[in-house]
Protein backbone atom coordinates (compact mmCIF):
# COMPACT_ATOMS: atom_id res chain seq x y z
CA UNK A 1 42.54 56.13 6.33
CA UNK A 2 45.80 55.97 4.35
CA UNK A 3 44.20 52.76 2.92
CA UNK A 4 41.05 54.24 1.98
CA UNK A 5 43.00 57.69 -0.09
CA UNK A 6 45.13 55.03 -2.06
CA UNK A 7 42.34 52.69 -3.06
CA UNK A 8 40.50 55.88 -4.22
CA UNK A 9 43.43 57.56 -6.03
CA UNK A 10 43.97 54.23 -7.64
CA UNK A 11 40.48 53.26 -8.77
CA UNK A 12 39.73 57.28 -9.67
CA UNK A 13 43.04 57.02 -11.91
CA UNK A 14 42.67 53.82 -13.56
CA UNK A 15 40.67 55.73 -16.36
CA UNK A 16 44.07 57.67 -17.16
CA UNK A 17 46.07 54.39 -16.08
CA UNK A 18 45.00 52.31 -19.12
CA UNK A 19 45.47 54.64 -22.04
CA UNK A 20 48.65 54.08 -22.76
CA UNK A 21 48.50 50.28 -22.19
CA UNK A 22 45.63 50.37 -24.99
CA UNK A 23 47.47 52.39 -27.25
CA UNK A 24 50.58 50.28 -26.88
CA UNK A 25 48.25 46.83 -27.81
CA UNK A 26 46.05 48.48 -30.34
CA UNK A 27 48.04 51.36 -31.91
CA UNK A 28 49.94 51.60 -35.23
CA UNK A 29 48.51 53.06 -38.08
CA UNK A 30 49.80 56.68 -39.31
CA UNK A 31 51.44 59.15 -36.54
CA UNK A 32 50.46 62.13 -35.86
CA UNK A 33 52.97 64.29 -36.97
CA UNK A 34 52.65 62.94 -40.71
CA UNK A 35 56.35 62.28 -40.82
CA UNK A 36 57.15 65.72 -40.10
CA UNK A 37 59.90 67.51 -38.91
CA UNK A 38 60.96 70.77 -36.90
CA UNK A 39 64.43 71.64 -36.22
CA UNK A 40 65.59 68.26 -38.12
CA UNK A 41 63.87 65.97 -35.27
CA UNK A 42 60.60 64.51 -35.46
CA UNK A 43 58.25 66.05 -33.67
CA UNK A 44 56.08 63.16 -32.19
CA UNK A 45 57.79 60.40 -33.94
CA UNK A 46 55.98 57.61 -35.05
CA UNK A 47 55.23 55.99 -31.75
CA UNK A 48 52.14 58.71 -31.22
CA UNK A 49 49.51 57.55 -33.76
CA UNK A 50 45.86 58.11 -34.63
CA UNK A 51 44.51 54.97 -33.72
CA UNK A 52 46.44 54.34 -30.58
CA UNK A 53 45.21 57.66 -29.53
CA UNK A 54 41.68 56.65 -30.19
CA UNK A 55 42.07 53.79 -29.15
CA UNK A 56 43.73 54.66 -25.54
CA UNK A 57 41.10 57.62 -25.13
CA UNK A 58 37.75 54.62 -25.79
CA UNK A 59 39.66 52.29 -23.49
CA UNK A 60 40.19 54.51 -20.70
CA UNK A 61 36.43 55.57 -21.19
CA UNK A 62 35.23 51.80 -20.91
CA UNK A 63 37.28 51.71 -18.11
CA UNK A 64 35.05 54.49 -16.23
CA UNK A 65 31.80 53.09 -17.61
CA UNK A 66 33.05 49.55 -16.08
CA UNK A 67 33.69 51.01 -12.52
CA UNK A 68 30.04 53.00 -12.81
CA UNK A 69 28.86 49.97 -13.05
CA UNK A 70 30.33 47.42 -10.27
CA UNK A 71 30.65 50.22 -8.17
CA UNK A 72 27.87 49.56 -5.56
CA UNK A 73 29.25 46.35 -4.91
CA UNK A 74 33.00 46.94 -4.69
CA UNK A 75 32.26 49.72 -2.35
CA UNK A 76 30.02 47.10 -0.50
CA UNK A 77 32.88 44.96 -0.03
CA UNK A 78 35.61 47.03 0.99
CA UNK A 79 33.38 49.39 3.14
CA UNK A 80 35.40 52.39 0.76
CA UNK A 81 33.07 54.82 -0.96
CA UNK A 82 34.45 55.01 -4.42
CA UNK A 83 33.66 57.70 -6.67
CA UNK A 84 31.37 56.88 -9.61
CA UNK A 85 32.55 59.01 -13.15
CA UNK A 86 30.43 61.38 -15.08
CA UNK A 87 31.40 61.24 -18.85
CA UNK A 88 33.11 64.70 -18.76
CA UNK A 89 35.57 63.19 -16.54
CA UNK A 90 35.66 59.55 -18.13
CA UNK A 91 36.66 61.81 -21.05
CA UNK A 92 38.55 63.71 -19.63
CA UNK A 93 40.76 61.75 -17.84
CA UNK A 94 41.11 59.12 -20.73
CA UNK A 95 41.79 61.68 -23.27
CA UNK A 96 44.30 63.69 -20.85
CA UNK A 97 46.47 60.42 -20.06
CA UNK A 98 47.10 60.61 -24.03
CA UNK A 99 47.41 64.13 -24.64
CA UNK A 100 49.73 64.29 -21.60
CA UNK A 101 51.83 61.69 -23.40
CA UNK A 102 51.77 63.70 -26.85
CA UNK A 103 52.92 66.65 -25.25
CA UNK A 104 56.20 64.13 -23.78
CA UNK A 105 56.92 63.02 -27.00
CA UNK A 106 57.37 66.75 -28.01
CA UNK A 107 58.93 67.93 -25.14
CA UNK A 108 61.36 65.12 -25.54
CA UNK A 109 61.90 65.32 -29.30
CA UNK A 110 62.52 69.28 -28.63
CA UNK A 111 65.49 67.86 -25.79
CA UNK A 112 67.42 65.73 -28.02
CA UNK A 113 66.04 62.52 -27.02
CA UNK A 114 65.67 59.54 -29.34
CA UNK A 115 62.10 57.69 -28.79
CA UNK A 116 61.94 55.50 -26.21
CA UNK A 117 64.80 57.16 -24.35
CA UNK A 118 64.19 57.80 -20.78
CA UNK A 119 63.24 61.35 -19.55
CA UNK A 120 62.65 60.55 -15.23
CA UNK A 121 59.81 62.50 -13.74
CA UNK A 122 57.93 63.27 -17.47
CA UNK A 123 57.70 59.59 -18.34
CA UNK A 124 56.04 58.78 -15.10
CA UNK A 125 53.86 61.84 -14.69
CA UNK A 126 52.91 63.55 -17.64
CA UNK A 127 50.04 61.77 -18.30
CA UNK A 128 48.62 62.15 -14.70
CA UNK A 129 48.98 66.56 -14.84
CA UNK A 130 47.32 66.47 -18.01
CA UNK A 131 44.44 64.09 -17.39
CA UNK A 132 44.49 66.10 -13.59
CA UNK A 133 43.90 69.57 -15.50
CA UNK A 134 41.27 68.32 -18.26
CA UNK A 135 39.43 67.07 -14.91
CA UNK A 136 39.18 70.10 -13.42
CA UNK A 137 38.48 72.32 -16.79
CA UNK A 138 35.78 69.44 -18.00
CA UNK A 139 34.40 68.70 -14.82
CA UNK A 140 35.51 70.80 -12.20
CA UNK A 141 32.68 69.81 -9.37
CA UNK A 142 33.32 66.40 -9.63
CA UNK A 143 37.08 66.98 -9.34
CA UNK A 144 37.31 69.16 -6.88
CA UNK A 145 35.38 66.55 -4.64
CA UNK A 146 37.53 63.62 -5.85
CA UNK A 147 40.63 64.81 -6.22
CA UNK A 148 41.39 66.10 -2.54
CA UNK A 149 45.17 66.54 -1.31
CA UNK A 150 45.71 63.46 -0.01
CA UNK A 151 44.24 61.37 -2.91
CA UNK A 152 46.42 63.63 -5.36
CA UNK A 153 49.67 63.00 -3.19
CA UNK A 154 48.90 59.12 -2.92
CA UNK A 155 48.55 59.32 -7.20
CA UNK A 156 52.16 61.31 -7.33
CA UNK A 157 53.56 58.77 -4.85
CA UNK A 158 51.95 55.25 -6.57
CA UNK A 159 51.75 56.29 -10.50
CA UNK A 160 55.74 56.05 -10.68
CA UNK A 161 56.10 53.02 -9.36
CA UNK A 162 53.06 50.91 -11.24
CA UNK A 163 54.39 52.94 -14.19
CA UNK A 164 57.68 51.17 -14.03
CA UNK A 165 55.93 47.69 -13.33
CA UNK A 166 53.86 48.15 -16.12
CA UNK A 167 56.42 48.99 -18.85
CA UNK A 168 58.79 46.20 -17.19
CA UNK A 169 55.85 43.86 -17.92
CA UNK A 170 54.99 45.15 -21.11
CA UNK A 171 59.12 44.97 -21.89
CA UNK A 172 59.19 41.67 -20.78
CA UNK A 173 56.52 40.49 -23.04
CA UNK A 174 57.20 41.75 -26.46
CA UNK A 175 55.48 44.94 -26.09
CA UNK A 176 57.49 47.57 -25.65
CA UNK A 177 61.23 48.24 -26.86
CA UNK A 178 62.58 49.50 -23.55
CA UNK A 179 61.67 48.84 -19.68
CA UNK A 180 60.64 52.13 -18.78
């Protein structure tokens, strides 16, 4: 059982897990903020741009379109029924893994942070409320069915710690200025 909730909270997430990766590989390109300032501070800074945006939200999409499609035979294998993604909630979840990072960048900027500087707790879940909430606004059925209890407490439990293997990764090979 406790198998079965984390293999679902992990494959239902990976949609909001890539985003970020994607934007980090295939961002750049003007921010989003324009340069601008409030209060003296940046308020994105110019780690949040267009393109990685774009790009995170497509790639987290593809990611959902991927599992739709090899999902008859992964659930074959492992004997776990895996949920299957309507668009609303590719889209949703995609889009809310970047938005949810936006709205870090502000919150940080708005604390006195520097980019890149650590914020425990935001870093590792921001992206997963947001994505959570578009879910249930865009497609609330589908969440509601998906997104039981247990499969929510196995995401709050796992996210932090892939989140840290990730960006160690990512550190490790050129991609990313600090390890968290």
């Amino acid at each position: 059982m406790l198998a079965e909730t984390v293999a679902v909270a992990l494959w239902t997430m990976l949609p909001a897990y890539i985003p970020n990766n994607a934007a980090v590989l295939f961002g750049g390109g003007p921010p989003i903020d324009g340069g601008r300032t409030y209060g003296g501070t940046r308020i994105l800074g110019d780690g949040k741009t267009w393109r990685g945006t774009a790009a995170g939200t497509l790639a987290g999409i593809a990611v959902a379109l991927g599992l739709n499609a090899v999902n008859g035979p992964v659930a074959a294998a492992t004997g776990i029924d895996l949920p299957t993604f309507p668009l609303l909630a590719a889209v949703a979840l995609a889009f809310g893994a970047m938005l949810g990072d936006i709205l870090a960048s502000l919150i940080k900027r708005r604390s006195g942070r520097a980019r890149g500087a650590s914020f425990p707790g935001l870093d590792q879940l921001d992206f997963v409320v947001t994505s959570l909430l578009l879910a249930f606004l865009l497609a609330p059925a589908w969440a509601s069915a998906v997104f039981t209890l247990p499969v929510i407490l196995a995401i709050v439990v796992v996210t932090p710690v892939l989140h840290l293997v990730t960006n160690g990764i990512a550190y490790l090979l050129g991609l990313k200025n600090e390890p968290y």
